[in-house]
C-alpha atoms as a PDB file:
ATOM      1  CA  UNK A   1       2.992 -22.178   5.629  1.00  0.00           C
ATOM      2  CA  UNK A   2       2.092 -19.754   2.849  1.00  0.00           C
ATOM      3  CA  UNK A   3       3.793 -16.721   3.985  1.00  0.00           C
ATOM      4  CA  UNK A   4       7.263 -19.530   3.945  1.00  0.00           C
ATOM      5  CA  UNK A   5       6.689 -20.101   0.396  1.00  0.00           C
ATOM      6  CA  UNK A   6       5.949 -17.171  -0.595  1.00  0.00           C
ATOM      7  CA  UNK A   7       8.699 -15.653   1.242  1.00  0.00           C
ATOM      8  CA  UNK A   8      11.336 -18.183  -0.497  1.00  0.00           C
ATOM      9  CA  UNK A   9      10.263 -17.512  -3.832  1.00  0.00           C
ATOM     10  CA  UNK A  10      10.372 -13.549  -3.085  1.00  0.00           C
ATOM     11  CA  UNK A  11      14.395 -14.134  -1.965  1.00  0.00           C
ATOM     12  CA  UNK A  12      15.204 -16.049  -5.060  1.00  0.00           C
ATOM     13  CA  UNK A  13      13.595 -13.740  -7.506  1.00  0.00           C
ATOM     14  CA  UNK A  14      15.142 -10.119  -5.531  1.00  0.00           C
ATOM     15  CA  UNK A  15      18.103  -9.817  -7.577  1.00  0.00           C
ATOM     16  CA  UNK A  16      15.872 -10.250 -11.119  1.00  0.00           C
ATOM     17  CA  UNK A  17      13.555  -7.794 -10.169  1.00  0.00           C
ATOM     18  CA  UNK A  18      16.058  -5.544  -8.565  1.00  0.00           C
ATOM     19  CA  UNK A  19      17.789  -5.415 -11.641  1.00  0.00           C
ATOM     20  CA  UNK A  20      15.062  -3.910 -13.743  1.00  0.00           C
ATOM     21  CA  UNK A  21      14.119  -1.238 -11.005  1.00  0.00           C
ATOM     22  CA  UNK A  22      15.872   2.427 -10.565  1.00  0.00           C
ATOM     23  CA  UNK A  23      17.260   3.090  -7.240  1.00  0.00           C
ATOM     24  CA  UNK A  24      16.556   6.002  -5.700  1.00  0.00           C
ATOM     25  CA  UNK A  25      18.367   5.935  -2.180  1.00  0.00           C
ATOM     26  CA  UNK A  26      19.508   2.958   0.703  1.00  0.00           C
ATOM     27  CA  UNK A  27      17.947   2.959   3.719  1.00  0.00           C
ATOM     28  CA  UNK A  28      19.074   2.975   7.448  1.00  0.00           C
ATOM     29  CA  UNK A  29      15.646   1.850   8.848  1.00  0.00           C
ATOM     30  CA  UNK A  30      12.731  -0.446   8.313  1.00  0.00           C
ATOM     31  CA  UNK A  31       9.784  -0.038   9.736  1.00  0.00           C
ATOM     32  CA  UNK A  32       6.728  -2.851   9.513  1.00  0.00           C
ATOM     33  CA  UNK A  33       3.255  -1.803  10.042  1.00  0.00           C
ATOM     34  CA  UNK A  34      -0.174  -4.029   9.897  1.00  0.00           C
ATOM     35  CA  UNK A  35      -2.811  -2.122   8.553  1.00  0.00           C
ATOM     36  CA  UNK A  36      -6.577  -2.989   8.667  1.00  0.00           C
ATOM     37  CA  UNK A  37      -9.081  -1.187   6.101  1.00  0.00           C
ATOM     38  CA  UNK A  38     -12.634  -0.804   5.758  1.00  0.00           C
ATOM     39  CA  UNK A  39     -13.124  -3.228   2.306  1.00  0.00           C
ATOM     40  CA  UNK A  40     -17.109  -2.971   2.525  1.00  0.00           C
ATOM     41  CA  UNK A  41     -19.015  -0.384   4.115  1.00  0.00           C
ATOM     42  CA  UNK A  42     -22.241  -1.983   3.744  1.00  0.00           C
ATOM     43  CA  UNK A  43     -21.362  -5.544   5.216  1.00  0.00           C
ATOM     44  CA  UNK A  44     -18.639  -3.846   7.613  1.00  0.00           C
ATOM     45  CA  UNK A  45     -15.897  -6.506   6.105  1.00  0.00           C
ATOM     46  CA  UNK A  46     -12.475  -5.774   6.967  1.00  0.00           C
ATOM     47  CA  UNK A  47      -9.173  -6.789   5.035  1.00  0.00           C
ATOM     48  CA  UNK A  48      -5.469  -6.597   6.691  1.00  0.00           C
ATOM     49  CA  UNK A  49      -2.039  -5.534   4.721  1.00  0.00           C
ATOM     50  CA  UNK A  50       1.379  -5.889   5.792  1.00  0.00           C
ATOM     51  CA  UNK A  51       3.073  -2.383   4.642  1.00  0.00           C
ATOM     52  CA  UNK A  52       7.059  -1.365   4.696  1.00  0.00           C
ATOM     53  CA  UNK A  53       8.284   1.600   5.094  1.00  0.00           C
ATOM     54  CA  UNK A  54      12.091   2.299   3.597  1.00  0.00           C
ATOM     55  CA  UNK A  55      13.181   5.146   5.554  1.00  0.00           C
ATOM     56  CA  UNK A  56      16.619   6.660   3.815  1.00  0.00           C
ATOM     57  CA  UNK A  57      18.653   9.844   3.765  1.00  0.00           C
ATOM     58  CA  UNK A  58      17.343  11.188   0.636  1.00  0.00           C
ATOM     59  CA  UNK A  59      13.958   8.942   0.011  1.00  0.00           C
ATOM     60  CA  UNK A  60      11.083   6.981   1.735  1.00  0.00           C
ATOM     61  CA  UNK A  61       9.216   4.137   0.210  1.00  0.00           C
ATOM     62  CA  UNK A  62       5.741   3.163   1.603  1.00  0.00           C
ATOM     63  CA  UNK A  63       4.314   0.120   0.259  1.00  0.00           C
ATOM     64  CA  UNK A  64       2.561  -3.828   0.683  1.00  0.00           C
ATOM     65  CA  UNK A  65       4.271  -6.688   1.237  1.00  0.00           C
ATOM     66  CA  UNK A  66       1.930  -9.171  -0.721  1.00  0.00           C
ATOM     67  CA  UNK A  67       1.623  -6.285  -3.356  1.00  0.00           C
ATOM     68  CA  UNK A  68       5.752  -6.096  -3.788  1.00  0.00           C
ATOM     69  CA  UNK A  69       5.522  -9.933  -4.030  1.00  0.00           C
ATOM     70  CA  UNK A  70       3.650 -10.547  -6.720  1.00  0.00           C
ATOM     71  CA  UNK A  71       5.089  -7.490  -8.367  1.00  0.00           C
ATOM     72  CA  UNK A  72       8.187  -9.491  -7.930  1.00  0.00           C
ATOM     73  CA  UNK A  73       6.800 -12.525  -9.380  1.00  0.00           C
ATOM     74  CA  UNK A  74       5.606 -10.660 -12.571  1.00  0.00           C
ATOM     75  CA  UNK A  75       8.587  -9.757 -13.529  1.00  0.00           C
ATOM     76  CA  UNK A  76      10.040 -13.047 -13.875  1.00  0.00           C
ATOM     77  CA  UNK A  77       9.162 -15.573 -17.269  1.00  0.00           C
ATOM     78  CA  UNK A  78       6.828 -17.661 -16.956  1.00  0.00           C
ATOM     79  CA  UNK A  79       5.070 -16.099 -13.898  1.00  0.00           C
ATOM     80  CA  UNK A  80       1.756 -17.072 -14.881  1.00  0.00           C
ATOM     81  CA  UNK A  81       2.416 -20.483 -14.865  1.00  0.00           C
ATOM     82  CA  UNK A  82       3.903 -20.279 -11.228  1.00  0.00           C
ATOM     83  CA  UNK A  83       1.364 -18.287  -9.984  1.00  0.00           C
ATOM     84  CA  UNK A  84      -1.252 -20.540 -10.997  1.00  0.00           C
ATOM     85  CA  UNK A  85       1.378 -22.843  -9.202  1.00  0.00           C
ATOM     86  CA  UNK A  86       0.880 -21.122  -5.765  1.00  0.00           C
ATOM     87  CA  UNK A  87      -2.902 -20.570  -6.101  1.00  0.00           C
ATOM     88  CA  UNK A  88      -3.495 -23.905  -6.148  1.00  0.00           C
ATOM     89  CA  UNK A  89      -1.141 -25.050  -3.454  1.00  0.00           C
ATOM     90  CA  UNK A  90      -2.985 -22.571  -1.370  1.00  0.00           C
ATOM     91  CA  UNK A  91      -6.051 -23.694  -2.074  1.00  0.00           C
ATOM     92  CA  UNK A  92      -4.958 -27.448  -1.744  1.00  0.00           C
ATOM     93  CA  UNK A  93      -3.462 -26.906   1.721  1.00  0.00           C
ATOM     94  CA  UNK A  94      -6.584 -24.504   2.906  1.00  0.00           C
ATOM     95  CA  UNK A  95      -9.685 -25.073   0.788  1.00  0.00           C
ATOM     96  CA  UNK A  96     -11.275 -23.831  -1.111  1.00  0.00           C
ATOM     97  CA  UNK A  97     -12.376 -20.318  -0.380  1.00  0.00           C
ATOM     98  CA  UNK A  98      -9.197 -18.893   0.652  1.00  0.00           C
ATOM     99  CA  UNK A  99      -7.859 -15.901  -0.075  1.00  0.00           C
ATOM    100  CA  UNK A 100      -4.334 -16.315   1.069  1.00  0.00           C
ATOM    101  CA  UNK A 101      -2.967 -16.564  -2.212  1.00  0.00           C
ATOM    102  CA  UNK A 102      -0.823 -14.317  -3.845  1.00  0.00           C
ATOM    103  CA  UNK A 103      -2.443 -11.684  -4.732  1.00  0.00           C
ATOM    104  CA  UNK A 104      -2.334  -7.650  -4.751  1.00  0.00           C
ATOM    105  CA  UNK A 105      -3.543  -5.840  -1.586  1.00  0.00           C
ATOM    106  CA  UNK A 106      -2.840  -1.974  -1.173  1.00  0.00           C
ATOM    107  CA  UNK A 107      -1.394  -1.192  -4.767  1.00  0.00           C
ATOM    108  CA  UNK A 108      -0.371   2.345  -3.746  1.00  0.00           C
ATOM    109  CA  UNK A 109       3.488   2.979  -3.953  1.00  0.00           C
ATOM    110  CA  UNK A 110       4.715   6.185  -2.158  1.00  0.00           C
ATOM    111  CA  UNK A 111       8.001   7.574  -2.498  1.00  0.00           C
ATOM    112  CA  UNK A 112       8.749  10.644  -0.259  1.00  0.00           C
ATOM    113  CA  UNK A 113      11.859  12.705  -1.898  1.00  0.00           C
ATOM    114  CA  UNK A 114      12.659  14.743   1.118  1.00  0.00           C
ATOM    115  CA  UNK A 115      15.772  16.565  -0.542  1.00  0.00           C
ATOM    116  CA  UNK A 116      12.254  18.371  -3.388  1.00  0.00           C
ATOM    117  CA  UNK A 117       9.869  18.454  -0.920  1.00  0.00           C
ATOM    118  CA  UNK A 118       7.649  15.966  -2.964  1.00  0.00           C
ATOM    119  CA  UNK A 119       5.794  12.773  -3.000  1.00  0.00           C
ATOM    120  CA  UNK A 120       5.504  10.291  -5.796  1.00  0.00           C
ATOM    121  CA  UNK A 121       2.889   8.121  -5.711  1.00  0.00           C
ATOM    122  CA  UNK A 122       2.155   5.069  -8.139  1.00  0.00           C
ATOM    123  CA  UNK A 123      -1.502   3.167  -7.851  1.00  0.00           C
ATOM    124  CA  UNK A 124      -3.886   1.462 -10.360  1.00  0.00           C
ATOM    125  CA  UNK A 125      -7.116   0.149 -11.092  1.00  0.00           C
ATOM    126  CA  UNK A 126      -7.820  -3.123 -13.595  1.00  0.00           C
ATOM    127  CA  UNK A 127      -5.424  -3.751 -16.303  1.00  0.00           C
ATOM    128  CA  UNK A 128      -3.301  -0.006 -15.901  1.00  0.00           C
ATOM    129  CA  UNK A 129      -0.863   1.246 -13.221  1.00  0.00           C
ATOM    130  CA  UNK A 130      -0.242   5.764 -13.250  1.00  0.00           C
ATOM    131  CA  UNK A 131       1.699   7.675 -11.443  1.00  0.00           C
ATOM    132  CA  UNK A 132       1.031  11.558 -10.033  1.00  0.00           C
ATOM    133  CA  UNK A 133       2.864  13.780  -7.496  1.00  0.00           C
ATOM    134  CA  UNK A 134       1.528  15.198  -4.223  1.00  0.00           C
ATOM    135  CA  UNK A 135       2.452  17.587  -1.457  1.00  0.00           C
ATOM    136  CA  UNK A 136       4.697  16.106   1.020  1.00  0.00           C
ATOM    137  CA  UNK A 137       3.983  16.360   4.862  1.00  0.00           C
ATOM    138  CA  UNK A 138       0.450  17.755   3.725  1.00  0.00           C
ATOM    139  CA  UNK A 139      -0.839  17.354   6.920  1.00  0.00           C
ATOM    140  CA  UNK A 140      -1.868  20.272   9.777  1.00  0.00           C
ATOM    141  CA  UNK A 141      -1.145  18.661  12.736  1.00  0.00           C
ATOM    142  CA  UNK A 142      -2.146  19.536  16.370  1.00  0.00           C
ATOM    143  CA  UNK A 143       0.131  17.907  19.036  1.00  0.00           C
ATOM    144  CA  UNK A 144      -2.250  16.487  22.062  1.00  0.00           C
ATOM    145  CA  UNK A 145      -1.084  16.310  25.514  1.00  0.00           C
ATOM    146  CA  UNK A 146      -2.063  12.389  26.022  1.00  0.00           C
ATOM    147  CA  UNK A 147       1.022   9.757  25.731  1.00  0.00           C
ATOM    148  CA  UNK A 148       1.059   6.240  25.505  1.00  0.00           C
ATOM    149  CA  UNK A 149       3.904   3.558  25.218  1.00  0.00           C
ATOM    150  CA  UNK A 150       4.259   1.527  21.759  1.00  0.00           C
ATOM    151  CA  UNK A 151       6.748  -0.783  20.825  1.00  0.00           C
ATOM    152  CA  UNK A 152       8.825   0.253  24.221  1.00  0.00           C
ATOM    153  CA  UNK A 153       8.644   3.779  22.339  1.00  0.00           C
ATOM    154  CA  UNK A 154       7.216   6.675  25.030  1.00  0.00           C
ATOM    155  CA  UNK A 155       4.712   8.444  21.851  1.00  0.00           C
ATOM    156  CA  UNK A 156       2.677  11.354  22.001  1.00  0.00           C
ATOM    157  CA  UNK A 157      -0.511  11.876  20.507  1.00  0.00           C
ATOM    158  CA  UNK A 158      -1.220  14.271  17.435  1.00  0.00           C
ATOM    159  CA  UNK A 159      -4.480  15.264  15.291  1.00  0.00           C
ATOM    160  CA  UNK A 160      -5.568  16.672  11.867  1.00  0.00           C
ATOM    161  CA  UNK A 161      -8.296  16.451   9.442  1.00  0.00           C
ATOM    162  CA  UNK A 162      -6.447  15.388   5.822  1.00  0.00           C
ATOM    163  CA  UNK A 163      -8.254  14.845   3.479  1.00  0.00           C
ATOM    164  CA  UNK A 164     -12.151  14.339   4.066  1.00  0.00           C
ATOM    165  CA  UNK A 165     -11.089  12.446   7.206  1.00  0.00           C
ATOM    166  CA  UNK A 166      -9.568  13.389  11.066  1.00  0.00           C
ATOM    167  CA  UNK A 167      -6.996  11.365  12.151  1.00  0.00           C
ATOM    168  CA  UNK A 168      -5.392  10.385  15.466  1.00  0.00           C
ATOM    169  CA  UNK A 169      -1.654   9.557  15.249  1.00  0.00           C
ATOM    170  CA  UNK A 170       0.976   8.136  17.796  1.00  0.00           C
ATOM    171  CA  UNK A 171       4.888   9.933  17.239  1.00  0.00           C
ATOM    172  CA  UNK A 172       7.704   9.413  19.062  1.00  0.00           C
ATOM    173  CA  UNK A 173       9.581  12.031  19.862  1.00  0.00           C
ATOM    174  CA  UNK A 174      12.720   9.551  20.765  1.00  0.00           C
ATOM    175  CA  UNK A 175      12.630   8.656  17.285  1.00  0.00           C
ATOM    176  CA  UNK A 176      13.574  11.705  15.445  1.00  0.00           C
ATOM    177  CA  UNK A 177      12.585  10.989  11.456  1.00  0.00           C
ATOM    178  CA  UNK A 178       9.546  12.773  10.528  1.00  0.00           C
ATOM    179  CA  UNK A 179       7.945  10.174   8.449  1.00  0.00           C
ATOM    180  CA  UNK A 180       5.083   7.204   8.492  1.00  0.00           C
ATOM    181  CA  UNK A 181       3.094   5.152   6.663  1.00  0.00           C
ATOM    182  CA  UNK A 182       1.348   5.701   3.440  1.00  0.00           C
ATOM    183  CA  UNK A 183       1.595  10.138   3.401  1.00  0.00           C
ATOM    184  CA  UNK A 184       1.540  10.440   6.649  1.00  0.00           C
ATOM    185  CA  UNK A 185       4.732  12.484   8.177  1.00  0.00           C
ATOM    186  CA  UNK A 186       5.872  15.599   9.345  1.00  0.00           C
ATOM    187  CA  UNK A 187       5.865  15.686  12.904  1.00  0.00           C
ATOM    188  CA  UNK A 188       8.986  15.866  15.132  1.00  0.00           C
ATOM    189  CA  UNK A 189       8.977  11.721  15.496  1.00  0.00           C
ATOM    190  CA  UNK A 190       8.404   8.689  13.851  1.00  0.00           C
ATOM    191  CA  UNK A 191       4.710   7.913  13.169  1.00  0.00           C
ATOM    192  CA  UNK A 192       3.696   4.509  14.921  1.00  0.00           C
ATOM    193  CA  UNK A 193      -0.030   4.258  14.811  1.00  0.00           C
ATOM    194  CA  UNK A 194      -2.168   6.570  12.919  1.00  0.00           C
ATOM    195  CA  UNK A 195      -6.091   6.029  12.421  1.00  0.00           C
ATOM    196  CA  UNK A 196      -8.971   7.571  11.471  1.00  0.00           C
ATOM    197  CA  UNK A 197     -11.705   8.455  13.794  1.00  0.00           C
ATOM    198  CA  UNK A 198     -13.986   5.613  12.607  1.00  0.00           C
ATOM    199  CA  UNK A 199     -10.842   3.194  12.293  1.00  0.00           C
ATOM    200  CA  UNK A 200     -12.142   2.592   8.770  1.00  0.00           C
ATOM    201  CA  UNK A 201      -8.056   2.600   8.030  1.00  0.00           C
ATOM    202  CA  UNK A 202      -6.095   1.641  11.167  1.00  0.00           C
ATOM    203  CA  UNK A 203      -1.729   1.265  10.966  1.00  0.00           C
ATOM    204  CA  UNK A 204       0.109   0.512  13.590  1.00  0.00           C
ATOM    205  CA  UNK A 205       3.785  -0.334  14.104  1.00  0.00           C
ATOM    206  CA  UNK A 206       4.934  -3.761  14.318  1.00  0.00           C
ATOM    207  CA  UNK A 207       8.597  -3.812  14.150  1.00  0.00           C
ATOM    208  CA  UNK A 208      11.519  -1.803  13.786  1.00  0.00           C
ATOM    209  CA  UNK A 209      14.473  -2.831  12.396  1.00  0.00           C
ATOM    210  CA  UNK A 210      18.067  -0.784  11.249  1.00  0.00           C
ATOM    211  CA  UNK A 211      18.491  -2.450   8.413  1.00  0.00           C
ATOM    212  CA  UNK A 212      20.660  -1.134   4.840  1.00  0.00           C
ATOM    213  CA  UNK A 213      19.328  -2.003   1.445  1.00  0.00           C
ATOM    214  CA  UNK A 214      18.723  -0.397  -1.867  1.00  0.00           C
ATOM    215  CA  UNK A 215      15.687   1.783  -1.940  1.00  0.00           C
ATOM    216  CA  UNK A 216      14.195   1.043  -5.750  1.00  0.00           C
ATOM    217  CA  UNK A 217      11.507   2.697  -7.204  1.00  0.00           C
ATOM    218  CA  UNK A 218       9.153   0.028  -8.759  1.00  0.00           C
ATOM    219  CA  UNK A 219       8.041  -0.939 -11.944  1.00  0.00           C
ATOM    220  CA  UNK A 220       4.943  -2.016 -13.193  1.00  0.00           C
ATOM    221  CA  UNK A 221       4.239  -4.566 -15.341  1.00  0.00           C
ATOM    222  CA  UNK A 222       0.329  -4.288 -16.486  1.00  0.00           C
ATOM    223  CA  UNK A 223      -1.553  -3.287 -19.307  1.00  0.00           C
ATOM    224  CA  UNK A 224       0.780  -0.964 -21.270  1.00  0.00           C
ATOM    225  CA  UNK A 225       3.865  -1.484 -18.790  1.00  0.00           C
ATOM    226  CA  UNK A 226       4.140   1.840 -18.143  1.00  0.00           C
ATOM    227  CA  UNK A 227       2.781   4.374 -15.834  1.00  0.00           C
ATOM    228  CA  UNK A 228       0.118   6.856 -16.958  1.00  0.00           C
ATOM    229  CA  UNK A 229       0.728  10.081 -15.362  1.00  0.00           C
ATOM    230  CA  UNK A 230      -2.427  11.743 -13.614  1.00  0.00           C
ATOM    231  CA  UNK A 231      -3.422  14.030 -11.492  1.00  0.00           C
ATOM    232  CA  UNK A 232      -4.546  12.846  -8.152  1.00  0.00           C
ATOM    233  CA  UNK A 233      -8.026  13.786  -8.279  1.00  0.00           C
ATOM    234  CA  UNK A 234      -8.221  12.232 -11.459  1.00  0.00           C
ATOM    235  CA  UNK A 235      -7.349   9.233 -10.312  1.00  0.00           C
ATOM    236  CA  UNK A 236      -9.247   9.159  -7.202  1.00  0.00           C
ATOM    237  CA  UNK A 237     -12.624   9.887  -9.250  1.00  0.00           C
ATOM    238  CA  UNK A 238     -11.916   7.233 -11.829  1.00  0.00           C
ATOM    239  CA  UNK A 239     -10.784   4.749  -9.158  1.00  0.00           C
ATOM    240  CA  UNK A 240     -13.757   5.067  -7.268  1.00  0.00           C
ATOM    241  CA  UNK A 241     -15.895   4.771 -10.644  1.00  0.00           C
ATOM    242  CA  UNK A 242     -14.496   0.973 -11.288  1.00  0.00           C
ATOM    243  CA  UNK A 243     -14.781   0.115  -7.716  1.00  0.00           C
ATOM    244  CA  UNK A 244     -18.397   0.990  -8.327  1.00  0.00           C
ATOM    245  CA  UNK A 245     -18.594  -0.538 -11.654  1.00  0.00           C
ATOM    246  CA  UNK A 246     -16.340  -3.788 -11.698  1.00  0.00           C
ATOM    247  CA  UNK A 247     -18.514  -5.732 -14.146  1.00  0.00           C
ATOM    248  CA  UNK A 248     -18.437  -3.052 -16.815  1.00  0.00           C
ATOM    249  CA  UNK A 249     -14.811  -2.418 -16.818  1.00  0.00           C
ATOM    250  CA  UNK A 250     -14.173  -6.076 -17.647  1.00  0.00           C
ATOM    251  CA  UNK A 251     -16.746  -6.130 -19.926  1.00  0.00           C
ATOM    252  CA  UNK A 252     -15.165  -2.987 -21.941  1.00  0.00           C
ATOM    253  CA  UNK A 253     -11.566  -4.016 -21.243  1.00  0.00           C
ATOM    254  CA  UNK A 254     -11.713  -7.853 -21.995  1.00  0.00           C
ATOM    255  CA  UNK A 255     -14.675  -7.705 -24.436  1.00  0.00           C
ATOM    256  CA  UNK A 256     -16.292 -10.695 -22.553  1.00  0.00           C
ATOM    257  CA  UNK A 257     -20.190  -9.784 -22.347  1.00  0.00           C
ATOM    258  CA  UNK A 258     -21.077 -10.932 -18.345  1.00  0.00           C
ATOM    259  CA  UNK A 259     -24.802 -10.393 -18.521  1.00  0.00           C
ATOM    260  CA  UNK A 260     -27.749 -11.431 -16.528  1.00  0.00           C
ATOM    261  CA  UNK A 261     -25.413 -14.344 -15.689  1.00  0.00           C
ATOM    262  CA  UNK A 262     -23.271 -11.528 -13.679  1.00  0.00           C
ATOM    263  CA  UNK A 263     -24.111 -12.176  -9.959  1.00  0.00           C
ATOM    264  CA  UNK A 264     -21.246  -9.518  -9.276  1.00  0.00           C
ATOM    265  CA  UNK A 265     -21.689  -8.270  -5.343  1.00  0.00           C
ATOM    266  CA  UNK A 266     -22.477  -4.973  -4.567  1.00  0.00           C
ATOM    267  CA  UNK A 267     -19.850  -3.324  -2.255  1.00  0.00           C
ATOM    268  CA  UNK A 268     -19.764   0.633  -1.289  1.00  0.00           C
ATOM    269  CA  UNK A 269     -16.179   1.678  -1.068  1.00  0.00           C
ATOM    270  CA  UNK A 270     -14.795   4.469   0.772  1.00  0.00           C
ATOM    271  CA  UNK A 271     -11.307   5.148   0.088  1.00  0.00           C
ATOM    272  CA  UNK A 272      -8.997   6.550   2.243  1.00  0.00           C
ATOM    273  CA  UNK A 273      -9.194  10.306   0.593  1.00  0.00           C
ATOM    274  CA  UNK A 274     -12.397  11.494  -0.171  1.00  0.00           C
ATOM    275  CA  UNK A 275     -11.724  15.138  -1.430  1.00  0.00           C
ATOM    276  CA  UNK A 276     -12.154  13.964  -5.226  1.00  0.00           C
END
């Protein structure tokens, strides 16, 4: 019932927040993956994302589906006030407890610019959204001999290490765009399931879909409502150091002192690149 709401609201508020976006490209294709991720590696608690992938001529864009709504929702007056709005039906038609509310999941945005040979990717941490480049089709793969059918797609295995991490990936060969989720691309076929060895982070293909629309590249409406550029690394380190320290960041950013009364839970995080 949720995912109806939300959805409505997120058709009647495209053409405001399309408006304030650049376009980069329209696609011919969208592709729909779920993807499952390691939250907490000491309790073993999983969380799930819906991600799109935009696949056009020039550009690719890689990114959540709950994260692109309330992106959409922010950048509409008054969002606050409907937020607030939607939390609480949520919580009045669950209970309380829920966390299917609108809220941000995967906030990492990846536009592939296949004409330069570069990625763009925007992410954040607390109150501040930045922006850095990376290599596109980064990956070394080695194309296995196994095959399996997905989606009525024949696919054909493929493996690298990327990162800190070996992967397993499923291409299909009858799909000829060299492109998948998040980085992932480069092989001669569509990506349609790619995982790591421990299936700490786990997408696979849902749907398919030829579909034309405008290909935007996203704004962000936090802290300074702008992007700070980085450099990946960067980024990665000083992600990793809020994950670790959640209570302090607040503390520092909001000025609120937390205390002994903090009973903040400790999580280990392991994010999906580990060469920082």
């Amino acid at each position: 019932m949720l995912k109806k709401i939300l959805l409505s609201i997120c058709i009647i508020l495209t053409s405001i927040f399309c408006n304030a976006q650049k376009k980069l490209d329209k696609s011919f294709l969208k592709c729909v993956y779920d993807f499952v991720y390691l939250k907490d590696t000491l309790t073993s608690k999983k969380a799930d994302d819906i991600i799109h992938l935009q696949i056009g001529h020039k550009y690719t864009k890689c990114y959540s589906y709950y994260s692109q709504q309330v992106d959409s929702l922010m950048s509409t007056p008054d969002y606050e006030k409907k937020a607030w709005a939607m939390i609480k039906n949520a919580v009045d038609k669950q209970g309380k407890g829920t966390s299917n509310y609108p809220h941000k999941r995967m906030r990492t945005y990846v536009y592939k610019n296949h004409l330069e040979g570069k990625i763009k990717v925007t992410d954040g941490f607390s109150l501040q959204d930045y922006v850095y480049e990376d290599e596109l089709n980064a990956q070394n793969w080695e194309v296995l001999d196994s095959t399996k059918v997905i989606l009525g797609n024949s696919c054909q295995l493929a493996k690298c290490t990327f990162r800190g991490r070996q992967w397993m990936t499923w291409f299909a060969p009858e799909i000829p765009i060299s492109d998948g989720p998040w980085k992932f691309g480069g092989l001669p076929g569509l990506i349609l399931e790619v995982h790591d060895l421990g299936k700490q982070y786990h997408f696979v293909i849902t749907g398919i879909e030829k579909k034309e629309e405008p290909i935007y590249f996203s704004k962000t409406n936090l802290g300074s409502k702008r992007f700070e550029k980085a450099k990946r690394r960067e980024f990665l380190k000083a992600k990793k150091s809020y994950l670790m320290n959640k209570g302090g960041y607040i503390e520092m950013e909001t000025g609120i002192d937390l205390g002994s009364k903090s009973s903040q839970k400790m999580m280990r995080y392991d994010l999906i690149e580990r060469d920082y």
